[in-house]
Protein backbone atom coordinates (compact mmCIF):
# COMPACT_ATOMS: atom_id res chain seq x y z
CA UNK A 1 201.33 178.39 57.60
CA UNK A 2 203.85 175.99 56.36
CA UNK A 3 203.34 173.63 59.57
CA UNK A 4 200.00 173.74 58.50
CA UNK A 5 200.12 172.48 54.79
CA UNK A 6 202.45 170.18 55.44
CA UNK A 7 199.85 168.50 58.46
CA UNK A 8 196.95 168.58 55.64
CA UNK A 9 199.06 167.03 52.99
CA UNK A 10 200.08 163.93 55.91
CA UNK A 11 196.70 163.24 56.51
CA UNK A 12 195.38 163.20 52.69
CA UNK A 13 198.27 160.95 52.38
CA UNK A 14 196.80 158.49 54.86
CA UNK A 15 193.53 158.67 54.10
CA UNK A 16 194.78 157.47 50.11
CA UNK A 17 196.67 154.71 52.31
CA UNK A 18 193.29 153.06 53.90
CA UNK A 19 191.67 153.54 50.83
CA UNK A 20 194.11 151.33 48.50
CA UNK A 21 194.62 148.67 51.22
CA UNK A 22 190.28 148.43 51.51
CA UNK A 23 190.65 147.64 48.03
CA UNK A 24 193.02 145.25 48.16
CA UNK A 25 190.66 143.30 50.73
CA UNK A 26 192.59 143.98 53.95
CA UNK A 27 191.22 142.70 57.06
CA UNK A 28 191.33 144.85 60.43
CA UNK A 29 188.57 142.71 62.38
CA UNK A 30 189.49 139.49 64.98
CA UNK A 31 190.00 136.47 62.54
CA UNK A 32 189.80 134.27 65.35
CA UNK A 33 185.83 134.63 66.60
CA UNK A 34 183.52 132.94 64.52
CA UNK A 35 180.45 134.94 63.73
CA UNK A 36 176.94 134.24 65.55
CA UNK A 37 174.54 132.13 63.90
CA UNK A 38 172.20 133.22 60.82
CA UNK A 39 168.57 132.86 62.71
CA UNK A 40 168.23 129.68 60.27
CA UNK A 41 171.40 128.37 62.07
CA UNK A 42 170.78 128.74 65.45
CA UNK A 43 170.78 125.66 67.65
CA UNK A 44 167.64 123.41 67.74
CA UNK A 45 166.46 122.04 70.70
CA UNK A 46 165.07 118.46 68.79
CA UNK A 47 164.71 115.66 71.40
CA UNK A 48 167.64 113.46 71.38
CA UNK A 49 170.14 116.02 69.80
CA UNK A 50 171.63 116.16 73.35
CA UNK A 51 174.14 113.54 74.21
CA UNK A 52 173.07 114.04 77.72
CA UNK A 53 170.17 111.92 77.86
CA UNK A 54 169.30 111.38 81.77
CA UNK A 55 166.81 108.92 83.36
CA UNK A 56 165.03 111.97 84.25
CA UNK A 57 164.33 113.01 80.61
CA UNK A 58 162.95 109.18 80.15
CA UNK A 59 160.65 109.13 83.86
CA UNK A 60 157.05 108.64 83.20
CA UNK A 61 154.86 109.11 86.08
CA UNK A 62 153.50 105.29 87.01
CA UNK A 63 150.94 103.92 89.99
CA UNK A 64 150.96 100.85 89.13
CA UNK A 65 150.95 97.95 92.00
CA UNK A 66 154.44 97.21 92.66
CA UNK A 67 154.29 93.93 94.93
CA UNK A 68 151.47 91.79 96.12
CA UNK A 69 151.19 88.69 98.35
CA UNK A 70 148.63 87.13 98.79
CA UNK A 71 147.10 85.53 102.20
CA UNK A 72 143.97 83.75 102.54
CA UNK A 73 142.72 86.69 104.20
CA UNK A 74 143.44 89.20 101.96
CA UNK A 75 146.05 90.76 100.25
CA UNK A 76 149.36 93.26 100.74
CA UNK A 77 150.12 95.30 97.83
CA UNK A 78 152.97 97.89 97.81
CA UNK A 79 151.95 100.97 95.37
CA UNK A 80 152.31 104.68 95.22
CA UNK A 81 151.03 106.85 98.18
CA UNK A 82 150.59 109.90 95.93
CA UNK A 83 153.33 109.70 92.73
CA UNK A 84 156.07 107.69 91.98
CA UNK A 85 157.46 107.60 88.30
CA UNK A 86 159.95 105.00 86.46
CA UNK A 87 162.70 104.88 83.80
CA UNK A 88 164.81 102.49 82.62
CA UNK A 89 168.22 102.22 84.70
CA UNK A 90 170.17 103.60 81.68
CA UNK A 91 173.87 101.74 82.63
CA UNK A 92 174.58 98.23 83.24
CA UNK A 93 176.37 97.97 86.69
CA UNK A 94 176.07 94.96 89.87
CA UNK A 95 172.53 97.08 90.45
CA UNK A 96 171.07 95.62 87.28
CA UNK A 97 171.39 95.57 83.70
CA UNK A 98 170.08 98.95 81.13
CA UNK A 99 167.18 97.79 79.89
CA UNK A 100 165.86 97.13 83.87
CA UNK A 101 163.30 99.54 85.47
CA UNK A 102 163.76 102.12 88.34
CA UNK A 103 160.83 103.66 90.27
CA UNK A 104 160.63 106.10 92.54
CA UNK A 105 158.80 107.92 94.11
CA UNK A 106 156.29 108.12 97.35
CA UNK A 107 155.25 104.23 98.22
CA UNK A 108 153.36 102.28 101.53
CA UNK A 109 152.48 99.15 102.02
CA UNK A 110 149.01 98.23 102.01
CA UNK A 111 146.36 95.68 103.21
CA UNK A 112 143.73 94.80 101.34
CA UNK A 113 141.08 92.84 103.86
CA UNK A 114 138.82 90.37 101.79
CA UNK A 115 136.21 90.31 104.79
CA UNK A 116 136.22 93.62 104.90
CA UNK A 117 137.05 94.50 101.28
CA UNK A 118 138.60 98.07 102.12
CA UNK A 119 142.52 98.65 101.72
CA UNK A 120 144.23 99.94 104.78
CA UNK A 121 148.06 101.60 104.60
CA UNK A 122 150.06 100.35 107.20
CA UNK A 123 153.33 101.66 106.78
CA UNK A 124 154.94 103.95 104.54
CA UNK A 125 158.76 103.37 103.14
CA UNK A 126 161.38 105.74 103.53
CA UNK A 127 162.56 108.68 101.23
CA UNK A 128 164.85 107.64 99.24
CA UNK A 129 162.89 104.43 98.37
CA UNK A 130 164.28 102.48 95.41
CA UNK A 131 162.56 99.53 93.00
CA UNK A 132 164.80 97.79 90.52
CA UNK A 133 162.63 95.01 89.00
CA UNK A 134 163.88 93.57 85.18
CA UNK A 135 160.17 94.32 83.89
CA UNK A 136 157.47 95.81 85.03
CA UNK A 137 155.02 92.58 86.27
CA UNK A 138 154.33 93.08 90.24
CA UNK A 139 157.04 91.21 92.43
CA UNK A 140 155.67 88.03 94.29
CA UNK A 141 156.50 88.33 97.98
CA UNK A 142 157.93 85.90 99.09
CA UNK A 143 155.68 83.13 102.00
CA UNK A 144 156.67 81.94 105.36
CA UNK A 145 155.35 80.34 108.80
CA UNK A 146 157.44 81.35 111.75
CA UNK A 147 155.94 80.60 115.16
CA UNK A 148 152.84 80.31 113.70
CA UNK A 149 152.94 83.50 112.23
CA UNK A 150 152.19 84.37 108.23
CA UNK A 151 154.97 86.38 107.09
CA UNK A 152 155.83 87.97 104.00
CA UNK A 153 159.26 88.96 102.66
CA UNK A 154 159.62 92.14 100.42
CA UNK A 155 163.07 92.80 98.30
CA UNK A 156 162.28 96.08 96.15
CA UNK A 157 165.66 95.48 94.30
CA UNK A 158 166.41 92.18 92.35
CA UNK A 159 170.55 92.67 92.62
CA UNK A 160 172.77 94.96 94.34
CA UNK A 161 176.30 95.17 94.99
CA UNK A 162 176.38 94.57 98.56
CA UNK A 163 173.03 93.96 99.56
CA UNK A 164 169.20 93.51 99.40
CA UNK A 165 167.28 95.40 101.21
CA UNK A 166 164.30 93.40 103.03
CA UNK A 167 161.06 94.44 104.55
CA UNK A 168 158.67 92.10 106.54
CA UNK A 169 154.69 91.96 106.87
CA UNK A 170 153.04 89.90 109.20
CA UNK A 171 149.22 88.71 108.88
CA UNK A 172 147.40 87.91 111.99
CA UNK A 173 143.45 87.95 112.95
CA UNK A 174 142.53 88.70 109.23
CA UNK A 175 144.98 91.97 110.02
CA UNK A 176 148.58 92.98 108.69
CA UNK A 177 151.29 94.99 109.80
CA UNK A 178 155.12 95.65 109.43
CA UNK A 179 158.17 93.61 111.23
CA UNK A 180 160.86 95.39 112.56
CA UNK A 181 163.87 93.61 113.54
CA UNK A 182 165.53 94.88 117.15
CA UNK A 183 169.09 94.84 116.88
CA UNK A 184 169.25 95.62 121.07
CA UNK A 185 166.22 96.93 123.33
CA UNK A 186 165.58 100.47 122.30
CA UNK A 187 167.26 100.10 118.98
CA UNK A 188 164.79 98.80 115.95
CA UNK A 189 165.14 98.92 112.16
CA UNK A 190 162.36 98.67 109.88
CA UNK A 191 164.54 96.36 107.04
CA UNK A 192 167.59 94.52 106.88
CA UNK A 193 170.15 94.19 104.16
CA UNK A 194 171.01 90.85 103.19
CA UNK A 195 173.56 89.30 100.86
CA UNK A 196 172.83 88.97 97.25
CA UNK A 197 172.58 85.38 96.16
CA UNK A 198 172.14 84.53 99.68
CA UNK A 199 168.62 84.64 100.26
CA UNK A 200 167.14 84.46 104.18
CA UNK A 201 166.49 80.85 105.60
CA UNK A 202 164.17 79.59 108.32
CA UNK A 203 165.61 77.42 110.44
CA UNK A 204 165.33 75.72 114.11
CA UNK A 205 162.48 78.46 114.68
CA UNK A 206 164.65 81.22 113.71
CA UNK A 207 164.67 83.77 110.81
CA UNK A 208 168.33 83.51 109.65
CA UNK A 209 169.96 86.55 107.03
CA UNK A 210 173.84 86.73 106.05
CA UNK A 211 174.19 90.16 106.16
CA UNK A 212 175.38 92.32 103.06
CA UNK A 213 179.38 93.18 102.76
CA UNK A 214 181.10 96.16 101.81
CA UNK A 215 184.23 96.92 100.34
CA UNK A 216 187.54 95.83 102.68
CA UNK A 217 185.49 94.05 105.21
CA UNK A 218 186.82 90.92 106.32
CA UNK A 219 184.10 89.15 107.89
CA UNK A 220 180.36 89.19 106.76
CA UNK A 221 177.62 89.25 109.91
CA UNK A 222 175.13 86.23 110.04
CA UNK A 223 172.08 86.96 111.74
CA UNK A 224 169.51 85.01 113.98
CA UNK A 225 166.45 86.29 114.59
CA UNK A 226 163.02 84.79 116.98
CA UNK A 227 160.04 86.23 116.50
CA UNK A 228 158.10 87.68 119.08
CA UNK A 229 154.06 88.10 118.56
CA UNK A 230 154.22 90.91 121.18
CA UNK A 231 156.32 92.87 119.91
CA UNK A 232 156.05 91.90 115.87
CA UNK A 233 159.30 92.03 115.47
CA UNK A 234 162.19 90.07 114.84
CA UNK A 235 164.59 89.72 117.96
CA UNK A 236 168.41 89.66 117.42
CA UNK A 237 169.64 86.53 119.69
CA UNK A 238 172.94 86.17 118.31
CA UNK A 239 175.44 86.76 115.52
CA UNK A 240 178.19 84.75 113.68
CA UNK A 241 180.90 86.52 112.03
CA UNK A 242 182.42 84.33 108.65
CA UNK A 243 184.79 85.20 106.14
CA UNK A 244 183.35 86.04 102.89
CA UNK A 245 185.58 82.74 101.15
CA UNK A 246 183.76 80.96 103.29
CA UNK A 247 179.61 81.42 102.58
């Protein structure tokens, strides 16, 4: 009976305890989480509150004509197959300034016949396609005879750190079509990369590109091409190695 008392009077005891520290404003909870958000509080989702701003949250969907040159018998435009969109580049770097525009997207090169006055695709550019033009007004390809061929040069980018990719139309019978450039029989590529600020020359009947350059290469290739009706394409027939000091 005794144990019993005493065990009722220890817990009344405590219980008076609790009480007077309550009172006293006590804590017992975590200090160290924060509490969640009144609703009010809660985190907006306002554009531009993110410091994360990406090109894609600034790509606009955009088929506009991207190049043109024009022949006397018509005219080659490069444009959107189905959708391509563009942003602004977003970071100055050697592949162009911020304020410079980006597309991608699905693109081909067509020919528009004035005799016939119906555009005809006649080739399509690869996946990871790339335009980098400092506004958005059509890029003039570039004109040039070559065994009495009409040829066309197309650079989609304006600058790059080691080189420009280049693309080549021929126009022939009131027709046009792409020229690839064969490195070795068998072995064809459909552009070639030459070095910024070093722009293509024609030559002694050849097409003549200084190749781009990469980081720890010693000597930069120079290439000369013939062209060959046959085949439309651009025939390696030799290639000069040179030390970058020296271009």
């Amino acid at each position: 009976m005794k144990n019993m008392i005493s065990l009722g009077l220890l817990l009344l005891l405590l219980m008076l305890i609790g009480c007077e520290d309550k009172g006293n404003g006590a804590d017992t909870s975590v200090s160290s989480l924060s509490p969640m958000p009144a609703a009010s509080e809660s985190l907006s989702a306002t554009p531009g509150s993110s410091p994360l701003v990406t090109e894609a949250n600034l790509a606009k969907e955009d088929d506009s004509i991207r190049a043109i040159g024009t022949h006397l018998d018509g005219r080659l435009l490069v444009k959107p197959a189905n959708k391509a969109s563009v942003a602004p580049l977003g970071a100055p770097s050697c592949y162009g300034m911020e304020t410079d525009l980006h597309w991608t997207g699905d693109y081909e090169a067509v020919w528009e016949s004035k005799s016939e006055g119906i555009a005809t695709p006649i080739s399509t550019f690869p996946i990871d396609f790339e335009i980098v033009q400092p506004s958005d007004s059509p890029v003039i390809m570039q004109p040039f005879t070559l065994e009495d061929m009409d040829i066309f040069a197309y650079v989609p980018r304006y600058t790059d750190c080691h080189g420009l990719e280049t693309y080549l139309f021929g126009v022939s019978n009131r027709k046009a079509f792409p020229i690839t450039f064969e490195i070795k029989p068998g072995v064809n590529w459909a552009s070639i990369s030459q070095l910024p600020q070093h722009p293509f020359k024609v030559a002694n009947g050849e097409f003549i590109v200084t190749g781009g350059n990469g980081a720890g290469q010693d000597f930069i290739n120079v290439y000369h091409f013939k062209y060959d009706p046959n085949k439309k394409s651009m025939i390696l027939k030799s290639t000069n190695q040179v030390k970058p000091i020296d271009i």
